[in-house]
Protein backbone atom coordinates (compact mmCIF):
# COMPACT_ATOMS: atom_id res chain seq x y z
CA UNK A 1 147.37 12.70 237.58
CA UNK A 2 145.98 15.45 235.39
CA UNK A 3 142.91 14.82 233.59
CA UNK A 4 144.80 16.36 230.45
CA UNK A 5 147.02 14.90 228.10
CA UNK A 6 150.44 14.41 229.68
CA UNK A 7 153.19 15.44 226.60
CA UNK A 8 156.50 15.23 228.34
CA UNK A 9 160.09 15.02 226.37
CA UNK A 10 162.72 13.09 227.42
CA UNK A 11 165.55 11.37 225.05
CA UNK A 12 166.49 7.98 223.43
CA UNK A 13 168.93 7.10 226.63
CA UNK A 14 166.20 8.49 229.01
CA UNK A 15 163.69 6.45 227.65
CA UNK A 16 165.70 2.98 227.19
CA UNK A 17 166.52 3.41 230.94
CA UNK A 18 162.97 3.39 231.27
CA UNK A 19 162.43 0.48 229.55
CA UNK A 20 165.16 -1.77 230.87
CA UNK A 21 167.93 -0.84 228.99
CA UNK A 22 169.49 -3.66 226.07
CA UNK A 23 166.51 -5.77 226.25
CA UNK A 24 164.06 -2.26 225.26
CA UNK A 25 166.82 -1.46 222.94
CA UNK A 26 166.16 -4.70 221.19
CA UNK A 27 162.66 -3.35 220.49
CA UNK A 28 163.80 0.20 219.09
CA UNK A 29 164.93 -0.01 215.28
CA UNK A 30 168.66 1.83 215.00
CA UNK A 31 169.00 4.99 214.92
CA UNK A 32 165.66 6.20 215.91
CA UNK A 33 164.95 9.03 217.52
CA UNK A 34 161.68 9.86 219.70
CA UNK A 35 161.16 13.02 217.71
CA UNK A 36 161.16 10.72 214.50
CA UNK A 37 157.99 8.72 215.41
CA UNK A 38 156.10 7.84 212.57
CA UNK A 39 152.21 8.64 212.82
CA UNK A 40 149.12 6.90 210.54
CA UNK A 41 147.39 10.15 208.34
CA UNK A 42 144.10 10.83 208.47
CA UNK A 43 142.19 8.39 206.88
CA UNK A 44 144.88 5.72 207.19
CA UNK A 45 144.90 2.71 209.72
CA UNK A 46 144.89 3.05 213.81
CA UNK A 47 147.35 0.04 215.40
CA UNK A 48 146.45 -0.63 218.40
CA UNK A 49 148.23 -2.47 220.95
CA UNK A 50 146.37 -4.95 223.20
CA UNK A 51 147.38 -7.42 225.98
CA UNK A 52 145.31 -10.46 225.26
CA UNK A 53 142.89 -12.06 222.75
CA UNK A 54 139.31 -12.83 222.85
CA UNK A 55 137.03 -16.30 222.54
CA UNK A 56 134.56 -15.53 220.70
CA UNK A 57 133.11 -12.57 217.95
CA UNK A 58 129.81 -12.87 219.75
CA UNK A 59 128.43 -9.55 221.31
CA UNK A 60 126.11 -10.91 223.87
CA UNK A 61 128.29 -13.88 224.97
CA UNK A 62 130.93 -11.86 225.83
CA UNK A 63 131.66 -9.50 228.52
CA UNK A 64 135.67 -9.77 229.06
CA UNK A 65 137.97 -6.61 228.84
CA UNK A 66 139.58 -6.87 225.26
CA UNK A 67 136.16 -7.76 223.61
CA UNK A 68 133.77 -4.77 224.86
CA UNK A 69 136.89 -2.22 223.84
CA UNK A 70 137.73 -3.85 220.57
CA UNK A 71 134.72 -5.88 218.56
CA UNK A 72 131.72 -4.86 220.87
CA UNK A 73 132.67 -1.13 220.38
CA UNK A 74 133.11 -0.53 216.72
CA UNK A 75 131.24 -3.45 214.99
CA UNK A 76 128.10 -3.95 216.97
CA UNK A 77 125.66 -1.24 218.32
CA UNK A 78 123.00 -0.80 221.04
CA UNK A 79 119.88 1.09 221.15
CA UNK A 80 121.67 4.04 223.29
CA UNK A 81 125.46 4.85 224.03
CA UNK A 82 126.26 5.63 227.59
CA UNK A 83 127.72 9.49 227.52
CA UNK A 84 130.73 9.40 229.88
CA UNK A 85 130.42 13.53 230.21
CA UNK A 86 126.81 13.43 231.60
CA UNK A 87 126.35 9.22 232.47
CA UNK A 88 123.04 10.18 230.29
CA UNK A 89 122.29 7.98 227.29
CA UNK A 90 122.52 8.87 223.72
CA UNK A 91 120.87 7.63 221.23
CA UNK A 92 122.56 4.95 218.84
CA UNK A 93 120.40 2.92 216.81
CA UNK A 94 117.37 4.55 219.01
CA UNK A 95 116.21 7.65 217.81
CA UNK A 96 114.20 8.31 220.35
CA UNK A 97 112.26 6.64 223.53
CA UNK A 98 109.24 7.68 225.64
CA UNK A 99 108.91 5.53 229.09
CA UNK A 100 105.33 5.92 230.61
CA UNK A 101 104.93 7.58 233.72
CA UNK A 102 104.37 4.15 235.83
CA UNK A 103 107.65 3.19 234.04
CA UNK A 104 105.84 -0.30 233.07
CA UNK A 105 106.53 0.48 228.68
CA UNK A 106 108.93 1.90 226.88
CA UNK A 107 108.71 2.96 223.24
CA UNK A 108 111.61 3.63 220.84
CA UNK A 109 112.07 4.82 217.81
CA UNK A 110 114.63 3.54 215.40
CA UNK A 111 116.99 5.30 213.18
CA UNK A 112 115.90 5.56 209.74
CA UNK A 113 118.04 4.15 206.93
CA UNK A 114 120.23 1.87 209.13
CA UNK A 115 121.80 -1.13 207.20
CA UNK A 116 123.88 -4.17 208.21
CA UNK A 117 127.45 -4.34 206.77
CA UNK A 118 125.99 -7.22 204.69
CA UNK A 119 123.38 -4.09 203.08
CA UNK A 120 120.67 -5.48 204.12
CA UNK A 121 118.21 -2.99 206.28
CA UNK A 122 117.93 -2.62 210.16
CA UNK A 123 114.56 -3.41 211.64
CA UNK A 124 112.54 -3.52 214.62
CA UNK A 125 112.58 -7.11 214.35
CA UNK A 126 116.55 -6.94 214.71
CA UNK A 127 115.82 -5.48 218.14
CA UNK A 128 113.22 -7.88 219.21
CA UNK A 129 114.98 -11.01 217.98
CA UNK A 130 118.28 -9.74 220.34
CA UNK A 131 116.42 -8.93 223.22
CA UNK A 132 115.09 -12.32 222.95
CA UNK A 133 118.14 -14.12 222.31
CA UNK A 134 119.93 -12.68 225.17
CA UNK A 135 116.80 -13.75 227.38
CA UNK A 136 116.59 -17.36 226.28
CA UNK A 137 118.65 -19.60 229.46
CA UNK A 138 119.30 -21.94 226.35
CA UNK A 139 121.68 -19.09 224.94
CA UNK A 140 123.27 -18.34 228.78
CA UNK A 141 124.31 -14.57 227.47
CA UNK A 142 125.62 -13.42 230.50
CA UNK A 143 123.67 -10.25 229.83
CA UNK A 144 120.62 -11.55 230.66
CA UNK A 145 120.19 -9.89 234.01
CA UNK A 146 120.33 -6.78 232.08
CA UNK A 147 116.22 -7.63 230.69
CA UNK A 148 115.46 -9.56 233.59
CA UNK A 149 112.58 -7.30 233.96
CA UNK A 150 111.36 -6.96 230.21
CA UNK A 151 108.47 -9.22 230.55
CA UNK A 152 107.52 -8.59 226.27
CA UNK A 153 109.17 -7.15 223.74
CA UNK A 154 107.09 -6.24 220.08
CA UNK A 155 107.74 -4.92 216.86
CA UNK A 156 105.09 -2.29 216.89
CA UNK A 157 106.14 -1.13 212.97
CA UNK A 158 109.22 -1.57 211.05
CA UNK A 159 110.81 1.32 213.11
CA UNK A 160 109.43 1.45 216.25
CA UNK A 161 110.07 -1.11 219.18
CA UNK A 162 108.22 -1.22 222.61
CA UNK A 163 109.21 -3.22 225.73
CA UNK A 164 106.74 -4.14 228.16
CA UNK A 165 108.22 -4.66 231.70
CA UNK A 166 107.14 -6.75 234.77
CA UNK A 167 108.22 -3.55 237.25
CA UNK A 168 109.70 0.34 236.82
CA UNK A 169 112.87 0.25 236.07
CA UNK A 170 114.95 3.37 236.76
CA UNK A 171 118.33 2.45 235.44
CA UNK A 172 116.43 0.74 231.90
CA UNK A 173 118.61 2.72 229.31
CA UNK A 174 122.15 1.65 231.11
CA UNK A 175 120.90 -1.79 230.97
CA UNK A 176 120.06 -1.59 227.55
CA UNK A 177 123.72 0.42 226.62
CA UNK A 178 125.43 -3.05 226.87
CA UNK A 179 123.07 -5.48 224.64
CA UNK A 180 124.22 -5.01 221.33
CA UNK A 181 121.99 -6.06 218.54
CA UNK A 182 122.79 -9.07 216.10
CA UNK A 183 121.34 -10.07 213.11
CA UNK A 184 119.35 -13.56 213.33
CA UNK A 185 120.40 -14.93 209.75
CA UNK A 186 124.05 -14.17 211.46
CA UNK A 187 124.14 -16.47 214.30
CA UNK A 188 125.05 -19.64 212.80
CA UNK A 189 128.55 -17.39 211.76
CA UNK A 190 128.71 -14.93 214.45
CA UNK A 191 131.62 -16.37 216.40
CA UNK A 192 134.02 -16.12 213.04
CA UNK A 193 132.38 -13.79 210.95
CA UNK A 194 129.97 -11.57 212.70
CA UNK A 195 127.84 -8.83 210.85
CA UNK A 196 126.30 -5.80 212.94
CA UNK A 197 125.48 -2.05 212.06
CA UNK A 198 128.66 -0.23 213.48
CA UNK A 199 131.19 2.42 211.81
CA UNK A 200 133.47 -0.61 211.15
CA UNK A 201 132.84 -3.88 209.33
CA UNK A 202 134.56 -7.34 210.42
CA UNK A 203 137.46 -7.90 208.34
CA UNK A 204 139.54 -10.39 210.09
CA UNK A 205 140.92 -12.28 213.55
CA UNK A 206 144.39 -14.57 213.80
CA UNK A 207 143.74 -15.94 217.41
CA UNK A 208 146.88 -14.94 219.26
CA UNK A 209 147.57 -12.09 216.48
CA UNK A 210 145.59 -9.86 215.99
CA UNK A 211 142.20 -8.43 215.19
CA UNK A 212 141.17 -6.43 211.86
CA UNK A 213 138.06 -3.96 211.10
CA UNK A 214 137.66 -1.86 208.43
CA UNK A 215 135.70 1.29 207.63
CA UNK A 216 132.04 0.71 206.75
CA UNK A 217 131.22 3.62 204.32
CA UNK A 218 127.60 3.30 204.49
CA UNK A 219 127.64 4.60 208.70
CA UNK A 220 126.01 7.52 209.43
CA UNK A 221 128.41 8.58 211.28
CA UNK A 222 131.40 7.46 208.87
CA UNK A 223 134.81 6.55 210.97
CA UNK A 224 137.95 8.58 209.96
CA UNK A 225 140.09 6.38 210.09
CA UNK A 226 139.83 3.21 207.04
CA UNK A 227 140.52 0.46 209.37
CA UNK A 228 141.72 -0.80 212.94
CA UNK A 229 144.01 -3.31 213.72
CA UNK A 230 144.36 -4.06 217.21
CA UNK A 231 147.93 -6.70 217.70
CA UNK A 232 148.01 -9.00 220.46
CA UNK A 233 151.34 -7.86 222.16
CA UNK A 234 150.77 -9.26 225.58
CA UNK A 235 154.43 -7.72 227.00
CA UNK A 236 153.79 -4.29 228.30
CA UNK A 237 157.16 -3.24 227.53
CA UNK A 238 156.83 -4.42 223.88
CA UNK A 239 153.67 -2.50 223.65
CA UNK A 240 155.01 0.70 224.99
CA UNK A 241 158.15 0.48 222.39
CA UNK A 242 155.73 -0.16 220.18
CA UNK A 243 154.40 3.02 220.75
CA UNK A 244 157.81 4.86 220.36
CA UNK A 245 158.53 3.35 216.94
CA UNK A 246 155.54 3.76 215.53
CA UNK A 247 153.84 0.18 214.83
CA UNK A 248 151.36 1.39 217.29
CA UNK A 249 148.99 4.47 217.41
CA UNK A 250 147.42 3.25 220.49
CA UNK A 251 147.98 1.33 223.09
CA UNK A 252 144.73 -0.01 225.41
CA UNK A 253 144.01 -0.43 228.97
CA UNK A 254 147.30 -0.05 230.24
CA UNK A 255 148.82 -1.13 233.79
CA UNK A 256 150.02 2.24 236.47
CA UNK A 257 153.88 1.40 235.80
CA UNK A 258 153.26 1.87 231.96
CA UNK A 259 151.32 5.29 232.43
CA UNK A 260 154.46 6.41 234.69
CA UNK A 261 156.83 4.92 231.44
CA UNK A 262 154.51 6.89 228.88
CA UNK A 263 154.65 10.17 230.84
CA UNK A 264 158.12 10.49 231.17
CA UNK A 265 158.67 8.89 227.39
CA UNK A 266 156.40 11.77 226.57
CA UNK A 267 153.42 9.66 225.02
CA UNK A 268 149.88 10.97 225.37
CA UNK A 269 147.82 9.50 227.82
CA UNK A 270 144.25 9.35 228.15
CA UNK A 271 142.15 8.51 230.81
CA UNK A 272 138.57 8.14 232.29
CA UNK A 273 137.31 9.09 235.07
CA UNK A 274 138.89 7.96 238.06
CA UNK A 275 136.43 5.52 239.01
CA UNK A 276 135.45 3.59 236.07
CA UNK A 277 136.79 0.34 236.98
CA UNK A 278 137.29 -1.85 240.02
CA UNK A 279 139.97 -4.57 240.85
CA UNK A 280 138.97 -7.35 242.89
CA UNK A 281 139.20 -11.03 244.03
CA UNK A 282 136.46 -13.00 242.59
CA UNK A 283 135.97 -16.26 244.99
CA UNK A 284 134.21 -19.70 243.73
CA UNK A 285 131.82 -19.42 246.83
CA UNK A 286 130.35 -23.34 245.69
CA UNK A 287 133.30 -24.21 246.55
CA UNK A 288 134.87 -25.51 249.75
CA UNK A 289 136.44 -23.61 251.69
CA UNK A 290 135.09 -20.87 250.14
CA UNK A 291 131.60 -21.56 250.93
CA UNK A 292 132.67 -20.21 254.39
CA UNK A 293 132.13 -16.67 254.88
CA UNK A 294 135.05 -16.59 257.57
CA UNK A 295 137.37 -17.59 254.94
CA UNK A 296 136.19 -15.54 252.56
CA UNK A 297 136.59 -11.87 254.99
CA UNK A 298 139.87 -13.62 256.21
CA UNK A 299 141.43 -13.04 252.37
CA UNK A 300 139.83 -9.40 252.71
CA UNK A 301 141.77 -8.77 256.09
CA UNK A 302 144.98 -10.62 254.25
CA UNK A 303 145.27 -8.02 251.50
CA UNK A 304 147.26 -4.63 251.77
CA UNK A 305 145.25 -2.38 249.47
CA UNK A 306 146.43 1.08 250.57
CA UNK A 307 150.00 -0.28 249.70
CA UNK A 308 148.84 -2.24 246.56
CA UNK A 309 147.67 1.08 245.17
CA UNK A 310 151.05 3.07 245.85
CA UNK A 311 153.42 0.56 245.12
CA UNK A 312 152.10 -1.15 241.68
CA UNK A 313 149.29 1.77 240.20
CA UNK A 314 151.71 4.66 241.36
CA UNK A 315 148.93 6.10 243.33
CA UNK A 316 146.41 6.19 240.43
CA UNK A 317 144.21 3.88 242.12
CA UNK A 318 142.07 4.45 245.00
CA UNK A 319 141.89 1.43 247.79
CA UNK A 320 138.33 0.23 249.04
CA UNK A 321 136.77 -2.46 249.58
CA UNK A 322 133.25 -1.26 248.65
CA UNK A 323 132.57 -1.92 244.31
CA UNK A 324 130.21 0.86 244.59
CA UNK A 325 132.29 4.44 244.35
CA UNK A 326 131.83 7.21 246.54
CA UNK A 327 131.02 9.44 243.58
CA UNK A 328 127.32 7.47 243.86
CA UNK A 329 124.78 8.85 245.95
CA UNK A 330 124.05 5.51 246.79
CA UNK A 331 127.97 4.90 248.16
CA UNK A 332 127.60 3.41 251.77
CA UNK A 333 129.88 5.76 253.85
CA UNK A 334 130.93 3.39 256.58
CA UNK A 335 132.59 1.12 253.84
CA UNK A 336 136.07 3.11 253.99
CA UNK A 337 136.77 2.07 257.28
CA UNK A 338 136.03 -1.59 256.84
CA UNK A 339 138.53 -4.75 256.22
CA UNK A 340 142.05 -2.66 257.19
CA UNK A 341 144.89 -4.88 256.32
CA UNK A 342 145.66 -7.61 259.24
CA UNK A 343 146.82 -10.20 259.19
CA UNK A 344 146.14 -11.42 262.63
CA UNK A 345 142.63 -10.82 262.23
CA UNK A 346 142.91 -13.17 258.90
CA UNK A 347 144.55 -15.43 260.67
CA UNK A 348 142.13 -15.68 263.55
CA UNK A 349 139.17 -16.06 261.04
CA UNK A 350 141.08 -19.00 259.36
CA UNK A 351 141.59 -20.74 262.46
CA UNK A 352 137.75 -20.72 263.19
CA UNK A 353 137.38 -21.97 260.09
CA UNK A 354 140.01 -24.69 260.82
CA UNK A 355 142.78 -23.97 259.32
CA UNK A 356 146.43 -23.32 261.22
CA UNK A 357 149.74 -23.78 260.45
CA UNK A 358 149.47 -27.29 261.07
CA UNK A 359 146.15 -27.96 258.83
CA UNK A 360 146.93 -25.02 256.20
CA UNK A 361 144.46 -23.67 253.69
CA UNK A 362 145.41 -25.15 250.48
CA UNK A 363 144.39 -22.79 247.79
CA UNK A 364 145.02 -21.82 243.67
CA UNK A 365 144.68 -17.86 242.94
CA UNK A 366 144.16 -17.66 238.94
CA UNK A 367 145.17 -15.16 237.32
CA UNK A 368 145.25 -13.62 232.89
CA UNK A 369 148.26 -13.40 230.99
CA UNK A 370 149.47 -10.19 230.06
CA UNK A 371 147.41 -8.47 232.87
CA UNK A 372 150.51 -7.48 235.33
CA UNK A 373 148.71 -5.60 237.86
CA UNK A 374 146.57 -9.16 238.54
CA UNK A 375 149.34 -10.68 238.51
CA UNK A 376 150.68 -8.59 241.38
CA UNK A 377 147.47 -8.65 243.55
CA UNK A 378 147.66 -12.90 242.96
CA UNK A 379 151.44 -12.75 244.05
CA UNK A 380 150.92 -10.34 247.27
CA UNK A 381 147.98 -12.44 248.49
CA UNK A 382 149.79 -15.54 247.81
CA UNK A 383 153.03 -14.01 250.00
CA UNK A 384 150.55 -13.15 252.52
CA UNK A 385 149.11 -15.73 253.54
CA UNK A 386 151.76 -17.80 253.04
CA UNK A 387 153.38 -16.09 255.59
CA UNK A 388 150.98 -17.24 257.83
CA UNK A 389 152.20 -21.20 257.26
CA UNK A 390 148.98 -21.72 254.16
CA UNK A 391 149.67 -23.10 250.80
CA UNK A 392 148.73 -20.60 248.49
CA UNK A 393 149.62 -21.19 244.67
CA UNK A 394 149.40 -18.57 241.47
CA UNK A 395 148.86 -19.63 237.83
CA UNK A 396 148.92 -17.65 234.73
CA UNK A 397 146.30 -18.30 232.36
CA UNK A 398 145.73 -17.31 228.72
CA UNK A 399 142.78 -15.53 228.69
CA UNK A 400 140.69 -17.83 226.31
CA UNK A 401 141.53 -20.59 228.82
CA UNK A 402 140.72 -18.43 232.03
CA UNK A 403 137.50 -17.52 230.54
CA UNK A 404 136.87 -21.09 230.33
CA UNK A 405 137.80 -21.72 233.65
CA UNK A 406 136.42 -18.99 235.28
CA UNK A 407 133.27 -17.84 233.38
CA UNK A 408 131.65 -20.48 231.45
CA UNK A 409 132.93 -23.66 233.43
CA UNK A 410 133.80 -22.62 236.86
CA UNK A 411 136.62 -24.39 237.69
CA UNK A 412 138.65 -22.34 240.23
CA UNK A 413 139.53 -21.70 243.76
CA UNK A 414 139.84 -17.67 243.29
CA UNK A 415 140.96 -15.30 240.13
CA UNK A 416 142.12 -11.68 240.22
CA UNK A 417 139.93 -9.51 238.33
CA UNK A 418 138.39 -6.82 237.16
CA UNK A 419 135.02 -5.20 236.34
CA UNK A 420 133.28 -1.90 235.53
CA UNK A 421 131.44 0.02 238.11
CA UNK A 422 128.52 0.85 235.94
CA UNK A 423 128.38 4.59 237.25
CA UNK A 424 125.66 5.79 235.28
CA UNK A 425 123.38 3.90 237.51
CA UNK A 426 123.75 0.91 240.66
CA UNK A 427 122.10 -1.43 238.93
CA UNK A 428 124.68 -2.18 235.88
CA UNK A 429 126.56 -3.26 238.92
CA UNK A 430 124.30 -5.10 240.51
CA UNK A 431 123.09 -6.75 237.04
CA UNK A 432 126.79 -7.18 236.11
CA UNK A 433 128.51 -10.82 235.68
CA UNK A 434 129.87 -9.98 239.01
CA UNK A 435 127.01 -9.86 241.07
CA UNK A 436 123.87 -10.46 239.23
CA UNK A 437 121.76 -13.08 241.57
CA UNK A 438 121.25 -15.46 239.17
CA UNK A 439 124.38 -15.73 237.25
CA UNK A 440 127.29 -14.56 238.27
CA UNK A 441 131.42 -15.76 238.28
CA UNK A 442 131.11 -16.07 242.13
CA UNK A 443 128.17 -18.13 241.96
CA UNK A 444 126.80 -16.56 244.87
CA UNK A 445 123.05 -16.07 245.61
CA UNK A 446 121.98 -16.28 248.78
CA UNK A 447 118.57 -16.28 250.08
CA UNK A 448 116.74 -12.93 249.61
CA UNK A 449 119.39 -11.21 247.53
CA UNK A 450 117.80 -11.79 244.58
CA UNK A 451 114.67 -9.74 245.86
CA UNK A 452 116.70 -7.09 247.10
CA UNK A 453 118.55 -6.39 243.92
CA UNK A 454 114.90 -6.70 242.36
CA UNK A 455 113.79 -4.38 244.42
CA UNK A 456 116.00 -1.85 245.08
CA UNK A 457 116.08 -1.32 240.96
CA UNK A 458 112.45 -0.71 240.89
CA UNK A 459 112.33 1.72 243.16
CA UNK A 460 111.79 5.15 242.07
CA UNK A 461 111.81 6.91 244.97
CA UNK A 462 115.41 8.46 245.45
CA UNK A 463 115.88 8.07 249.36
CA UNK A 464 114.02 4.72 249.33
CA UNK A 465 116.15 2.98 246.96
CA UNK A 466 119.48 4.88 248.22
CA UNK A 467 118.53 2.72 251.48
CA UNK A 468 118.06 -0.50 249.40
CA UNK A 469 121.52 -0.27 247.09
CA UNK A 470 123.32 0.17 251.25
CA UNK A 471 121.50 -2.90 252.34
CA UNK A 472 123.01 -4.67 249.52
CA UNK A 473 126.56 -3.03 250.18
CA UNK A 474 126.31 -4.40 253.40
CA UNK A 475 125.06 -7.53 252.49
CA UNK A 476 127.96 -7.78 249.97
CA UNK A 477 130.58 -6.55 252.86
CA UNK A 478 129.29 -9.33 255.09
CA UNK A 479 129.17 -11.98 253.19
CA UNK A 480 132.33 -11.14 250.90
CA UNK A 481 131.25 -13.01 247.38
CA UNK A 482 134.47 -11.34 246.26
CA UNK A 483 136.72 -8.97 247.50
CA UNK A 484 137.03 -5.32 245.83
CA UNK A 485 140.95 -4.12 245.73
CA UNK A 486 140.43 -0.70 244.37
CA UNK A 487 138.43 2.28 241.96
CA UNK A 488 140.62 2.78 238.98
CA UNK A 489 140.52 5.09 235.61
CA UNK A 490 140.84 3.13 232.27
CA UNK A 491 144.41 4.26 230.87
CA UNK A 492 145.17 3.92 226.79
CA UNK A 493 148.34 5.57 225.34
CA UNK A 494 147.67 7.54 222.22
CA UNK A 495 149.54 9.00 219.21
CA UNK A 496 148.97 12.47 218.55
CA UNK A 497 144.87 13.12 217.42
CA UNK A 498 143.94 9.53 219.27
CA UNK A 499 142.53 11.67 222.40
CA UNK A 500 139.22 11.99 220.30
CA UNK A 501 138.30 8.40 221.40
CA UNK A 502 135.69 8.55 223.46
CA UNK A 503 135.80 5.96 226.28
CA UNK A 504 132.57 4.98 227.59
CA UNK A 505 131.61 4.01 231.08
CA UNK A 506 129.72 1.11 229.91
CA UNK A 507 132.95 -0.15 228.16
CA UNK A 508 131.84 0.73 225.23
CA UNK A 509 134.02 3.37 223.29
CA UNK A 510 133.52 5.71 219.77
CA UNK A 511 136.21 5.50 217.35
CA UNK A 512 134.74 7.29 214.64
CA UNK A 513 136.30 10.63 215.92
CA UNK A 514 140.28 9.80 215.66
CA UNK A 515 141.42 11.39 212.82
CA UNK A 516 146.05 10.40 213.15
C-alpha cells in the first residue's frame, strides 16, 4: 500500500456492501450521505475509536497496546521522544545530554519552566525518583530491563540529571524513550487520577467506555485540539461506521480487512513504517508441555504464515519468523528460510515429544477481545493442529482479564500477541516484555542468555555486536520462547487534518499537531 494517504470515493450502497449490508445500515443515521460527514474544528475535540480498555493509569506498569497510544502518549512524558523519520531521539523533557566517551555517564539537561498539570514545577528529582521507581523489584514495572544497566542516578542541580552506568550502553536514549516520568506525591492516585507533564491533562476514564484528556494550556508545545476522547468500541465494523458518521475522527490500530474497508469507503489512512510491529505466539515455557523445545518449534512448523498474511492482513503484512526486521543491520539473513509451514514436520516433533493421535496435546490458545487478527492466528493454529487428532481450544479474553492472565499472573498455555520491534535500536527488543531475561511473558531465561543480551548491548563496536544480536536470533530460533507470525505497519483511520499525528516507533505518538 502507498505510504500516502489513500482518499478514495465510493457511495452510501458501495459502502454498506462493505460493511455487511442491514446490520452496517443499522449503524448509519438516515439519510446520510458520505459526502455529509461531519468533522471536529480546530480547536474542538478528536474522538477516537479504540478496540479495548486499559487496567491501570500507571505509565511504568503498563506496556499493553491501548495504553502506550492513548494515556502514555499525551499525559506522561520521557526524557527524549523516539523520531520515527530518523529512529534518532528528540528531546522531550531533556534539553540536552552529553554521554562520555567510555559511555559509563550520561548528563542531561532539563527543560526549563516545565510544570505538572497540578502547577507544581518539574525537577531533577522527578527524574531520579522514576528511574528509581521503575528499578525497585518491589514495584515489578515491567520496564525495568530498560535501566538494568544504570547502576546510580543523581540530581546534580534542580535541572540537570546524570546517570551513572555499570557498562556502555549504545542503545541508552531508546531505552530511556519508554520510561515516562511520574510525580512521587502522585503514586498513591496514579492508577485513577494520574498527574504528569504532557500536552493533555487527565480528565476522566469509564472502564469499558471510554477515556477523556483535555488540553493542558500551560505545555510548551500547546495541543490544538481542547480534548481527546478515545470510546471503547471493540466491533471493528462499529468503529469504521463510526468513522463515516462522524462520532469518530480517528480510529486506532486497526486490523488489514478494515484498512481494505477504509480505502474503498474513502477514509484516510495512515500508517508507519512497514515494520513497526510484530505478531506472534507467546508460549508459557514454565509450563508443561511447553517447557519442551520440540513442542514449542512443532507450533512454529504448524502455522501457515505466508497465507496468514494474504488471507487476513490483505498482504500488508510481511511473514517471518525472525522478531528482528530485515531493515536492521543486525537482521540474521538465514532466518527467512527457517520454520516453512508443515505440518508433518510438526507432527513428527510432537510425537517425540509424546504426543499422537492417541495421547493428543491438550492445549488453551488465549486470545484479546476486539483484536480480530489474534483471533484469526488462535483459530488457524487451533484448526491446525487439530487436524492432526490434538485438542486445541481458543478463548476470548477481555483485555483487563488477559493482562491478568498473561502478564502479571501467568496463567496460560499460549496467547496471540503482539509487540513492537523497537527499530531504533536491538536492544528495545531484547529489553522488551517479550524477551527481556529476567522478566518476560514467556518466562523464558535460559542459561547464558542473560549475558548475551548484556553483552551484546554493551558493545560498541558495530561488527562485534552485529555478531552478538545473530547469536541471540539464533538462540531465539532454536529454542522458540515464542513464535513470531509477521512485521506489520501500525494502521489508524483519520478524518481529514488527523495525518499530523505523529506515530512513534517506541509506541509513543504526538498529538499536539492535529488541528480537524
Amino acid at each position: 500500500m502507498s505510504d500516502h494517504i489513500a482518499k478514495l470515493n465510493i457511495n452510501r450502497a458501495q459502502f454498506l456492501r462493505l460493511l455487511g449490508g442491514s446490520a452496517a445500515a443499522a449503524m448509519l443515521p438516515a439519510g446520510l450521505g458520505l459526502a455529509t460527514t461531519a468533522f471536529a474544528q480546530e480547536g474542538g475535540e478528536l474522538v477516537v475509536g479504540i478496540s479495548s480498555d486499559i487496567n491501570t493509569l500507571d505509565p511504568q506498569m503498563s506496556p499493553s497496546d491501548v495504553f502506550r497510544h492513548t494515556i502514555r502518549s499525551t499525559v506522561f512524558e520521557a526524557l527524549v521522544f523516539i523520531n520515527p523519520d530518523t529512529l534518532k531521539a528528540d528531546p522531550l523533557l531533556a534539553d540536552s545530554w552529553d554521554i562520555a566517551a567510555d559511555g559509563l555517564t550520561a548528563t542531561f539537561k532539563l527543560k526549563s519552566g516545565v510544570t505538572w498539570h497540578d502547577g507544581s514545577p518539574f525537577g531533577a528529582s522527578d527524574v531520579v525518583y522514576s528511574f528509581k521507581r521503575v528499578q525497585d523489584k518491589e514495584v515489578g514495572s515491567p520496564f525495568s530491563p530498560q535501566l538494568a544497566a544504570v547502576s546510580g542516578v543523581e540530581a546534580v542541580d534542580d535541572a540537570t540529571v546524570k546517570l551513572t552506568l555499570a557498562n556502555p550502553v549504545p542503545g541508552l536514549l531508546s531505552n530511556l524513550a519508554v520510561i515516562q516520568i511520574v510525580k512521587e506525591a502522585n503514586i498513591p492516585s496514579i492508577n485513577t487520577a494520574p498527574i504528569g507533564t504532557g500536552p493533555f491533562k487527565f480528565a476522566n476514564w469509564a472502564p469499558g467506555d471510554r477515556i477523556r484528556v483535555e488540553r493542558y494550556a500551560d505545555h510548551r508545545n500547546a495541543a490544538k485540539v481542547s480534548a481527546i476522547e478515545w470510546r471503547i468500541v471493540p466491533d471493528s465494523q462499529a468503529r469504521l461506521a463510526g468513522m463515516q458518521d462522524g462520532t469518530l475522527q480517528m480510529v486506532a490500530l486497526v486490523d488489514g480487512k478494515d484498512v481494505i474497508q477504509a480505502q474503498g469507503a474513502g477514509v484516510n489512512v495512515i500508517q508507519t513504517k512497514p515494520y513497526i510491529l510484530y505478531e506472534n505466539f507467546n508460549i508459557n515455557t514454565k509450563r508443561a508441555p511447553f517447557d519442551d523445545k520440540r513442542v514449542r518449534q512443532a507450533l512454529a512448523y504448524a502455522f501457515d504464515r505466508g497465507s496468514y498474511a494474504k488471507s487476513v492482513w490483505f498482504g500488508f503484512a510481511r511473514p517471518t519468523i525472525n522478531p528482528v526486521p530485515q531493515e536492521m543491520a543486525t537482521y540474521l539473513p538465514e532466518s527467512a528460510d527457517m520454520y516453512p509451514f508443515d505440518l508433518d514436520k510438526a507432527s513428527a516433533l510432537l510425537a517425540e515429544a509424546g504426543f499422537t493421535k492417541d495421547k493428543p496435546l491438550t492445549m488453551e490458545i488465549l486470545t484479546i477481545q476486539g483484536f480480530d487478527t489474534l483471533k484469526s492466528m488462535a483459530l488457524i493454529l487451533q484448526d491446525n493442529l487439530n487436524r492432526l487428532g490434538h485438542k486445541v481450544s481458543v478463548r476470548e479474553l477481555e483485555a483487563t482479564v488477559w493482562l491478568d492472565r498473561v502478564l502479571h499472573k501467568p496463567d496460560y498455555d499460549i496467547t496471540s500477541d503482539n509487540f513492537n520491534t523497537g527499530p531504533e535500536d536491538p536492544a528495545s527488543m531484547f529489553n522488551s516484555p517479550n524477551l527481556a531475561p529476567g522478566a518476560n511473558v514467556n518466562q523464558w531465561n535460559p542459561e547464558g542468555y542473560a549475558d548475551l543480551v548484556a553483552k551484546a548491548g554493551s558493545e560498541l563496536d558495530s561488527a562485534k555486536q552485529i555478531a552478538l544480536y545473530q547469536e541471540l536470533q539464533k538462540l531465539v530460533l532454536e529454542e522458540m520462547p515464542q513464535i513470531t507470525v509477521n512485521h506489520l505497519p501500525l494502521f489508524f483511520l483519520g478524518a481529514e487534518g488527523t495525518d499530523t499525528l505523529v506515530i512513534g516507533p517506541s509506541g509513543i505518538d504526538d498529538y499536539t499537531k492535529i488541528a480537524l
